[in-house]
Protein backbone atom coordinates (compact mmCIF):
# COMPACT_ATOMS: atom_id res chain seq x y z
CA UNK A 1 106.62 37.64 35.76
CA UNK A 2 103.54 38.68 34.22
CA UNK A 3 100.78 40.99 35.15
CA UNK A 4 97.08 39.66 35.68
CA UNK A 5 94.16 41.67 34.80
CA UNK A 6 90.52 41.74 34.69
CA UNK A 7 88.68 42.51 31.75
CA UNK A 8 85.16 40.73 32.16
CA UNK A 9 82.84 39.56 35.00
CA UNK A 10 79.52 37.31 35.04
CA UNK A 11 77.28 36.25 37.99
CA UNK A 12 74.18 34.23 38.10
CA UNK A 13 73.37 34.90 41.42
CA UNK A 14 69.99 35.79 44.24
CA UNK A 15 70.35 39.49 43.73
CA UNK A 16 70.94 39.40 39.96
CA UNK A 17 71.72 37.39 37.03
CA UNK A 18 74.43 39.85 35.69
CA UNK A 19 77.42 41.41 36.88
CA UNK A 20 76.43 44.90 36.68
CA UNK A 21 72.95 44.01 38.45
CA UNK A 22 74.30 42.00 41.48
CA UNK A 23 76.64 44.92 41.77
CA UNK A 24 73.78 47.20 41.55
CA UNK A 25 72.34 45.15 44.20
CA UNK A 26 74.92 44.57 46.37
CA UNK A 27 75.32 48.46 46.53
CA UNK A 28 71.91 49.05 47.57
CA UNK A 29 71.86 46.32 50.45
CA UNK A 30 68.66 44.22 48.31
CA UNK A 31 68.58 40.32 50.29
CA UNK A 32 68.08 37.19 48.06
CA UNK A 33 66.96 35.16 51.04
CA UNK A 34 63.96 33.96 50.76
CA UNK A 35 61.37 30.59 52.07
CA UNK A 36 62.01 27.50 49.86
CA UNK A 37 60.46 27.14 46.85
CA UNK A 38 62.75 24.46 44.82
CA UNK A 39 60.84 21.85 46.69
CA UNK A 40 58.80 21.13 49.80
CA UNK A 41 60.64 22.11 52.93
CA UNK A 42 56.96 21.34 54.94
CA UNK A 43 59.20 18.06 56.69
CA UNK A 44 62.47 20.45 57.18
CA UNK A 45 63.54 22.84 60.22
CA UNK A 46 64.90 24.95 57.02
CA UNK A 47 62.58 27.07 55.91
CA UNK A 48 65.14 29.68 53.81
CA UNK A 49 66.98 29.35 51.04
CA UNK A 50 68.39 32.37 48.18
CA UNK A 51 67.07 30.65 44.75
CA UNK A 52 67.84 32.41 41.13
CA UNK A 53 64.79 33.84 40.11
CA UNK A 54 63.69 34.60 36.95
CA UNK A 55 66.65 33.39 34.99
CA UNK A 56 66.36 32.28 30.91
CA UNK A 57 69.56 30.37 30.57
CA UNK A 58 68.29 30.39 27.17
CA UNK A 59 69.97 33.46 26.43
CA UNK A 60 73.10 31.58 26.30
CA UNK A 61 72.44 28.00 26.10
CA UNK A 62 70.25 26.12 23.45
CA UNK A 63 67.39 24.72 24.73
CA UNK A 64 68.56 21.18 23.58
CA UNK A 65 71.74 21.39 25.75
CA UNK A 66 69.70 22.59 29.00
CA UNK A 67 68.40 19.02 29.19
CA UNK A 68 71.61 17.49 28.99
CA UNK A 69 73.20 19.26 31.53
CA UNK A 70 72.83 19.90 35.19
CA UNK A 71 72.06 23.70 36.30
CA UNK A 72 75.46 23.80 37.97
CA UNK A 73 76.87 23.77 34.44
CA UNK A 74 74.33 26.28 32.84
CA UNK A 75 74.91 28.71 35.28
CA UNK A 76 79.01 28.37 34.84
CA UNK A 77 78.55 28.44 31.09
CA UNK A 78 76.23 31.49 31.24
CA UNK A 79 78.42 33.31 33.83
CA UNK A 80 81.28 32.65 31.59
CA UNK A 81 79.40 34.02 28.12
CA UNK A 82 79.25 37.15 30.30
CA UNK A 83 82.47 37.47 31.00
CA UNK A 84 83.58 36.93 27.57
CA UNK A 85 81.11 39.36 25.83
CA UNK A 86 82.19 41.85 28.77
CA UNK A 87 85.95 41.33 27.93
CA UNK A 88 85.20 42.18 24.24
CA UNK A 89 87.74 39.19 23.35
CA UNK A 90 87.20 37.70 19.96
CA UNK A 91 88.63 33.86 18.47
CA UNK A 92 90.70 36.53 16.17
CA UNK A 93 92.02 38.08 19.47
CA UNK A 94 92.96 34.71 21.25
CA UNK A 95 95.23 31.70 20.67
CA UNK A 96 93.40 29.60 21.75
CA UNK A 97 96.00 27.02 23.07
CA UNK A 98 96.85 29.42 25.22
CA UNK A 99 93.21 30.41 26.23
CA UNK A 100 92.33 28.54 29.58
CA UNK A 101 89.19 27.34 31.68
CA UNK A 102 89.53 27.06 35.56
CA UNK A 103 85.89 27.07 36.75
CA UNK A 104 84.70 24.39 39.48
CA UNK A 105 81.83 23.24 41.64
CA UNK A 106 82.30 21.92 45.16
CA UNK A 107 80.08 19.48 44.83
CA UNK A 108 78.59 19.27 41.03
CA UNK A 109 75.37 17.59 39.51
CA UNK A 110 73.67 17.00 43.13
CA UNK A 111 70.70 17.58 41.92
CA UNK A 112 70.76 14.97 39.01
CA UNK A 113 72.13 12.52 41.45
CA UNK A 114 69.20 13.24 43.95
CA UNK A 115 66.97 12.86 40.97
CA UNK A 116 68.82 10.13 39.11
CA UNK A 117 68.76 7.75 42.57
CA UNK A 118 65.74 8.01 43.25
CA UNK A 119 64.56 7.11 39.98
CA UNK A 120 66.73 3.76 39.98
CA UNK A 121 65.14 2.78 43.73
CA UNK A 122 61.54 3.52 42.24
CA UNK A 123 62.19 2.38 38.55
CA UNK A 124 65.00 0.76 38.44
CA UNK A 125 68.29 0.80 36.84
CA UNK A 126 67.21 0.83 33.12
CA UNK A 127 65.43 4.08 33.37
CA UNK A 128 68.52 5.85 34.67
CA UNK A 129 69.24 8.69 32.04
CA UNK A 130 72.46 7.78 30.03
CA UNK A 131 74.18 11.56 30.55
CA UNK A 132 74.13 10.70 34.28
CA UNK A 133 77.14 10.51 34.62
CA UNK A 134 78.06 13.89 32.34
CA UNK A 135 75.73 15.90 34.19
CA UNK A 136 76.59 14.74 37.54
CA UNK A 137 80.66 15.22 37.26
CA UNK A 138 81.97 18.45 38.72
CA UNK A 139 84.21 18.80 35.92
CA UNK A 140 81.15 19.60 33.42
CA UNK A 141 81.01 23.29 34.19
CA UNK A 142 84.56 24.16 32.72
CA UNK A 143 84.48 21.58 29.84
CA UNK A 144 81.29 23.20 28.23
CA UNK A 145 82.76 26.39 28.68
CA UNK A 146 85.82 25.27 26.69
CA UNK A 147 83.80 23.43 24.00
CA UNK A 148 81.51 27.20 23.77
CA UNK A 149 84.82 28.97 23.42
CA UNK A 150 87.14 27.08 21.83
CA UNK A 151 89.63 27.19 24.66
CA UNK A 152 91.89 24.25 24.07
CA UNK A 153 94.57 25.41 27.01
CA UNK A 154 94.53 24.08 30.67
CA UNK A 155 90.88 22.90 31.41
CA UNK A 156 91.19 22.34 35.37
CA UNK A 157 88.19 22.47 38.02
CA UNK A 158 89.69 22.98 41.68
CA UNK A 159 87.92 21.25 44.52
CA UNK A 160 88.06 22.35 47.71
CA UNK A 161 84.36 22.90 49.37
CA UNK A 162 83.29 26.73 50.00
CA UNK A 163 87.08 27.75 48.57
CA UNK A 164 86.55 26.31 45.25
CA UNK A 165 85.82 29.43 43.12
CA UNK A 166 88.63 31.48 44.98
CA UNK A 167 91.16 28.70 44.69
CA UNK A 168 89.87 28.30 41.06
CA UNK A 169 90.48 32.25 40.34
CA UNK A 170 94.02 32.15 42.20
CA UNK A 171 95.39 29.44 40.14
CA UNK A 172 94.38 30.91 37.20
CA UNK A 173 96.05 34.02 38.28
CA UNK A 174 99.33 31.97 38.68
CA UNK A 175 98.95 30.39 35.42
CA UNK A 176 98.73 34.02 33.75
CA UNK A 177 101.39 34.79 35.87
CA UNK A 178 103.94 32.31 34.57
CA UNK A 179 103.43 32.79 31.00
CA UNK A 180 101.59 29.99 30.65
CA UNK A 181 98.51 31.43 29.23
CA UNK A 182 97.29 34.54 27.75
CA UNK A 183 93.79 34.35 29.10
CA UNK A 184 91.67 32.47 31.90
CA UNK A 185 88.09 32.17 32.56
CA UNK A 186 87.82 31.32 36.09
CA UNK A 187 85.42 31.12 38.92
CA UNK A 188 82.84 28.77 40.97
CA UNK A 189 79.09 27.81 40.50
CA UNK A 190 76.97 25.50 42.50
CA UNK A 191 73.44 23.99 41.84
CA UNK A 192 73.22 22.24 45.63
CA UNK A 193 69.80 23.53 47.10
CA UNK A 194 67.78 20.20 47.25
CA UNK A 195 66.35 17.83 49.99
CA UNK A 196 69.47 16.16 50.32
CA UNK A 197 71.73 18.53 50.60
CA UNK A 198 69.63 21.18 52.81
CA UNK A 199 69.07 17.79 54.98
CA UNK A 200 72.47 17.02 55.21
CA UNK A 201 73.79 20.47 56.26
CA UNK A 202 70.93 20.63 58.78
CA UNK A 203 72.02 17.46 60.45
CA UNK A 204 75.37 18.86 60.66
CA UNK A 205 73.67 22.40 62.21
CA UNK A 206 75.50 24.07 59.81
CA UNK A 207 72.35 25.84 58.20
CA UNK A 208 70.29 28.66 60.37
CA UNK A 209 67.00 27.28 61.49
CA UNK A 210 65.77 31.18 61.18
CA UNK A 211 62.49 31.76 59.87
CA UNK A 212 62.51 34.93 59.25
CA UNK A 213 64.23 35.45 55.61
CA UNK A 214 66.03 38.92 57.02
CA UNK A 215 67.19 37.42 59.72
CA UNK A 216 68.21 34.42 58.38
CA UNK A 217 71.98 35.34 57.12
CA UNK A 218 73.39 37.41 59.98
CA UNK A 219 77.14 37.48 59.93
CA UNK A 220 78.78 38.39 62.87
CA UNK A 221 75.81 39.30 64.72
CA UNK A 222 75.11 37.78 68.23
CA UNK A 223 72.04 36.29 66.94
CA UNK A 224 73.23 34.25 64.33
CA UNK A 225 72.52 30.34 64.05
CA UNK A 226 74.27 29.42 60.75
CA UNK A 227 74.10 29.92 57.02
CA UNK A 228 72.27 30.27 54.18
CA UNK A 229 72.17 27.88 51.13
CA UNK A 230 72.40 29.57 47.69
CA UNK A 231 73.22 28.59 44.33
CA UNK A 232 74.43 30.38 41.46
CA UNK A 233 77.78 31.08 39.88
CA UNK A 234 80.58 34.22 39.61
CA UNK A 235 83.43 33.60 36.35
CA UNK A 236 85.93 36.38 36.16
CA UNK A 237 87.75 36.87 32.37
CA UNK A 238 92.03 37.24 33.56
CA UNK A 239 93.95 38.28 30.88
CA UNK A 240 97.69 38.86 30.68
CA UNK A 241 98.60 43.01 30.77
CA UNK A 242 99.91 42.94 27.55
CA UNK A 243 97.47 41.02 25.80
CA UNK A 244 94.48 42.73 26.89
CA UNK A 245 96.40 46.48 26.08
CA UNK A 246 97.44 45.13 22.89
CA UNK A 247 93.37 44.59 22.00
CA UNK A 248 92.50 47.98 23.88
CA UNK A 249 90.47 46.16 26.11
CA UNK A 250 88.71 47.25 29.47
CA UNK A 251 90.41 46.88 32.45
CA UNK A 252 88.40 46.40 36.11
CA UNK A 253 91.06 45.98 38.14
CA UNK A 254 94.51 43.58 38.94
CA UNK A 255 95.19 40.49 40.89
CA UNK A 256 98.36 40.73 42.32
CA UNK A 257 98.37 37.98 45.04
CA UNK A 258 96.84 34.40 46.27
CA UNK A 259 97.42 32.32 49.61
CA UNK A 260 96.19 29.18 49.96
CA UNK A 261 96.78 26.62 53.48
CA UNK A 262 95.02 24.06 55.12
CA UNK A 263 94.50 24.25 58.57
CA UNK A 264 94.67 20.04 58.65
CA UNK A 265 92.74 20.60 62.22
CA UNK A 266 89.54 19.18 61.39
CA UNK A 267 87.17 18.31 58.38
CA UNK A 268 83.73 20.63 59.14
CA UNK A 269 85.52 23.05 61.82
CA UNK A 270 88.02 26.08 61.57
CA UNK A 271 90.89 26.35 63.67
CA UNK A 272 89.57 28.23 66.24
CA UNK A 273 92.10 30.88 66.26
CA UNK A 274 92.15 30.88 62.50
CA UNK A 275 95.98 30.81 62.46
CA UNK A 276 95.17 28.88 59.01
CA UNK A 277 93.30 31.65 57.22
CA UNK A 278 95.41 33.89 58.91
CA UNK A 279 98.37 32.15 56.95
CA UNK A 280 96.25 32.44 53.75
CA UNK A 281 95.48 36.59 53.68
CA UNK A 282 99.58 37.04 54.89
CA UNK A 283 100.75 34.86 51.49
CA UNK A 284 98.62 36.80 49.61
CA UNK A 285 99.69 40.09 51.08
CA UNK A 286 103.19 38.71 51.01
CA UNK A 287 102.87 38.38 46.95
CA UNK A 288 100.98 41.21 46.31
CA UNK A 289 103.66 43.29 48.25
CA UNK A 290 101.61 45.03 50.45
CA UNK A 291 101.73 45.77 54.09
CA UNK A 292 98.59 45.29 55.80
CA UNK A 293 98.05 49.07 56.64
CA UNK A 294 97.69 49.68 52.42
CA UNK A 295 94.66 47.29 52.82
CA UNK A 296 91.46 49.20 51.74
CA UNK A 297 88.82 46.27 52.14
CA UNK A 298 88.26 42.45 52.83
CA UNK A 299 85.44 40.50 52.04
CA UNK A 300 85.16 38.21 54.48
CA UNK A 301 84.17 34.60 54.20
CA UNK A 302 81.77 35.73 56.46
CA UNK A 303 78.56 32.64 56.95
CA UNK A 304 76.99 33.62 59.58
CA UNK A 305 78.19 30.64 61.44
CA UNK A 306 78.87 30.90 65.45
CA UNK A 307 82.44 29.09 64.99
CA UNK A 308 83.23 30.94 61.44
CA UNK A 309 82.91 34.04 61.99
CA UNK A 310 84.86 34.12 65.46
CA UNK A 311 87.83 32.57 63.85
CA UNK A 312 87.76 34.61 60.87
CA UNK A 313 87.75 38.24 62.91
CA UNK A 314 90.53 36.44 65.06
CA UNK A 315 92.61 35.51 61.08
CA UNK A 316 92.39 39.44 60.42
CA UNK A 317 93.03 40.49 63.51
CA UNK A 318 96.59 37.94 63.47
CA UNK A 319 97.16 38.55 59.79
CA UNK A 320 96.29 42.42 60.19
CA UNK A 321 97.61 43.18 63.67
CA UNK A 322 96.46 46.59 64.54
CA UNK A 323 95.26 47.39 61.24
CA UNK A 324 92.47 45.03 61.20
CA UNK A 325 90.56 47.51 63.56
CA UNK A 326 91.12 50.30 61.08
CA UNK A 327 90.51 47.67 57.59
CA UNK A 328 86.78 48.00 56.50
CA UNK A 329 85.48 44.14 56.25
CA UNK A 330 81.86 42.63 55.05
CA UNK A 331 80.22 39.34 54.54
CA UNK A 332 78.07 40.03 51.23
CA UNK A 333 76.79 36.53 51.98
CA UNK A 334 74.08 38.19 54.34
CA UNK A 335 72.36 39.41 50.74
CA UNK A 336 73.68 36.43 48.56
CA UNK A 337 73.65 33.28 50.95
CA UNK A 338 76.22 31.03 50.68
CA UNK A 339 76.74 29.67 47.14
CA UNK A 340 79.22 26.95 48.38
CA UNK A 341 81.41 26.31 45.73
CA UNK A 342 80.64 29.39 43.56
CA UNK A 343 80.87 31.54 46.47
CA UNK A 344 84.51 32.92 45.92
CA UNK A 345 83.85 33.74 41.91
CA UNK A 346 80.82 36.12 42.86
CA UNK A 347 82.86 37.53 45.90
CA UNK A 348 85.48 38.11 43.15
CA UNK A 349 83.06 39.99 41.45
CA UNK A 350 81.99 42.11 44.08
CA UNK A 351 85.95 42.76 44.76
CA UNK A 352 86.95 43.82 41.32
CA UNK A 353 84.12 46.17 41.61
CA UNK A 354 84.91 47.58 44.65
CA UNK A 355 88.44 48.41 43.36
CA UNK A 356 86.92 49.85 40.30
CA UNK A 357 83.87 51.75 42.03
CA UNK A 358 85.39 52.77 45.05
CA UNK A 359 82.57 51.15 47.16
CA UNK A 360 82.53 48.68 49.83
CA UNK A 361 79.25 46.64 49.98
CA UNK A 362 77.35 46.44 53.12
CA UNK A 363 76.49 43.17 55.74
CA UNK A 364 73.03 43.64 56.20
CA UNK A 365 71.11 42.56 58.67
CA UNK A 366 73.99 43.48 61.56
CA UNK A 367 71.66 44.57 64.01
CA UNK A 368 73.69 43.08 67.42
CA UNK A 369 77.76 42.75 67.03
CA UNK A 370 78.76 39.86 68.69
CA UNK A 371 81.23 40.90 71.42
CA UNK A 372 83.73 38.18 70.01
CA UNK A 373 83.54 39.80 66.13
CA UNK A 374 84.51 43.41 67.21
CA UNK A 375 86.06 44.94 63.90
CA UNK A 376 84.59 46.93 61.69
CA UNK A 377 81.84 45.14 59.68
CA UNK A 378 80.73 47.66 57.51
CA UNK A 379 76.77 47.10 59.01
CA UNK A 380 73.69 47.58 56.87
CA UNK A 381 74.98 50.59 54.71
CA UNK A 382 77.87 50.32 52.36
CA UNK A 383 80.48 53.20 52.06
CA UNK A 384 81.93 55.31 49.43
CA UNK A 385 85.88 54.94 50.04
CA UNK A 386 88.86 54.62 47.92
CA UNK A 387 89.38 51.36 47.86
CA UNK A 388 92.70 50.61 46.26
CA UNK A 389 93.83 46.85 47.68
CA UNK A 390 90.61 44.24 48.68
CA UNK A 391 91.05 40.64 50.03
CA UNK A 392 88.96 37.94 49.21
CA UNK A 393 88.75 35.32 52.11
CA UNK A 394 87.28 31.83 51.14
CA UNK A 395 87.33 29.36 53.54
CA UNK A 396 86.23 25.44 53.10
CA UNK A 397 85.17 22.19 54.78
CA UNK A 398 88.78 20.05 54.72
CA UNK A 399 90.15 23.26 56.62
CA UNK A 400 90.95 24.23 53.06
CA UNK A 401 91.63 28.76 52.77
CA UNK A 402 91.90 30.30 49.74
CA UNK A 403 92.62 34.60 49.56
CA UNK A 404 93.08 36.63 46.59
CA UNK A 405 94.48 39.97 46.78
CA UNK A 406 92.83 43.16 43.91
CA UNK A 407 93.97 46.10 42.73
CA UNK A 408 92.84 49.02 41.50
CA UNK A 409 93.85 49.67 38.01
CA UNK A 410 95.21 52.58 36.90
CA UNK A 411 97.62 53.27 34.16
């Protein structure tokens, strides 16, 4: 089998529209939460949101193509020209038949649709645009990356709600794995805040109803009333060992395992012992070849849900057993939101940083620990460890879990 290693990173995200900055961030405990400013929330119990601010997709992306493409797109494509200027690969450095694409949205163009609907009921159905249909497929994100790169291998977007970008970066892994390709750009992004969708998780009290923007995403804590909506989008460049030594490339760390399940319990709701996710982070230790004492870190899925996060600490503490109360673990969603579909590439980012750096990122805002959530959550200031094994937990609406298991690298 082949080895799988990291050699670029990209995030559009709240805290940061680089890797390096929403590291930066993340490191320094900064929130992206903030009141709703895509459109008027005045008729919405939401009042919080984590936005992109001041982002120029035209740094990678011609102005011409930002009309003809939803944001959920831009922000893949742009996340994935970061990775690839990171990685330092080159077209003279890449077959490019063997030069893959996994990046996927949960849910896609949402906001065209919104837009696009509405304008047939008011206007009717000549004066729908004629790239609806482009910009609204989830697919769009990893086909205009290919087209920018020139990667004519496996083009694949992964589906599976809020474990999209993990699943996405663990099947890429595999692919790498097998032989099958030499390189993968893989990750999430989402472009979801908008009336309908902040209306539809509210109906389904999935979304806090806090007020207050830093107490709005509280994972774990007693207070907590749900999550935050974010959009944005994490790409990781995997490369095969070989093929990335042969170039002299940069190397940010290993993934050595993946676990995926479905709890096939319920289509919102966890398990409520987790024994699903539980599954997930024991495959992925199983393949890594790990025990769970040699686990340095976990970011949890962490949302800041009541039924979530109780399941989640009771996955670690099953997959774990008595390490879990030794394992630092942190929801990194309390400064990013919850980016959905493209939560699990920028988690990925903040993992193969934490392997490289040696520094696990805080949950802020952890004021009261809820009884029920009684491991160690890392609370409000992040910690200078060696960190040389992190898990990535992504879990998803369908009962879908996704984990990915780093490494540090080191010759």
């Amino acid at each position: 089998m082949k080895r799988c290693v990291i050699t670029g990173m990209g995030a559009i995200t709240p805290i940061g529209n680089d890797a390096p900055t929403f590291w930066e961030n993340l490191k320094k405990g900064v929130c992206g939460i903030d009141y709703i400013k895509k459109f008027d929330a005045s008729d919405s119990r939401i009042k919080v949101d984590a936005e992109i601010k001041d982002f120029d997709p035209e740094k990678y992306v011609p102005r011409k193509e930002l009309k003809r493409n939803d944001m959920f797109a831009i922000y893949g494509v742009c996340a994935a020209c970061q990775a690839y200027e990171m990685s330092g690969l080159t077209p003279e450095t890449i077959d490019p038949y063997r030069f893959g694409v996994i990046v996927s949205s949960g849910i896609g163009g949402l906001c065209t649709m919104e837009e696009q609907i509405q304008k047939l009921m008011e206007k009717g159905p000549s004066k729908v645009s004629p790239l609806f249909v482009p910009m609204s497929i989830g697919n769009m994100a990893a086909g205009n990356i290919a087209i920018r790169m020139g990667a004519k291998g496996l083009c694949i977007s992964v589906v599976t709600a809020c474990a999209t970008g993990t699943n996405s970066i663990g099947e890429a892994f595999h692919q790498i794995k097998l032989g099958k390709l030499d390189a993968c750009l893989a990750g999430g992004t989402e472009n979801a805040i908008s009336r309908i969708a902040v209306a539809g998780f509210a109906n389904l009290t999935a979304l806090t109803t806090a007020e207050d923007p830093k107490r709005a995403c509280i994972p774990f804590d007693k207070d907590r009333k749900g999550f935050v909506i974010a959009d944005g989008a994490g790409v990781l460049m995997l490369e095969e060992l070989e093929h990335a030594k042969a170039r002299g490339a940069k190397i940010y760390g290993e993934i050595v395992g993946y676990g995926t399940t479905c709890d096939a319990y319920h289509i919102t709701a966890p398990t409520p012992d987790g024994e699903g996710a539980a599954r997930a982070m024991q495959l992925a230790m199983e393949e890594a070849g790990i025990t769970p004492d040699q686990v340095s870190y976990i970011n949890a899925h962490g949302t800041g849900t009541p039924a979530n996060d109780v399941a989640e600490t009771k996955a670690i503490k099953t997959a774990l057993g008595e390490a879990a109360y030794h394992v630092p673990i942190s929801s990194t969603k309390s400064m990013t939101g919850h980016l959905l579909g493209g939560a699990g590439g920028v988690e990925a980012v903040a993992c193969a940083y934490a392997v490289t750096e040696d520094f696990i990122p805080p949950t802020i805002g952890l004021e009261h620990p809820d009884e029920q959530c009684d491991l160690d959550y890392v609370p409000k200031v992040g910690r200078n460890v060696r960190v040389e094994y992190a898990l990535s937990n992504s879990l998803g609406f369908g009962g879908h879990n996704a984990v990915l298991c780093f490494k540090k690298w080191e010759e």
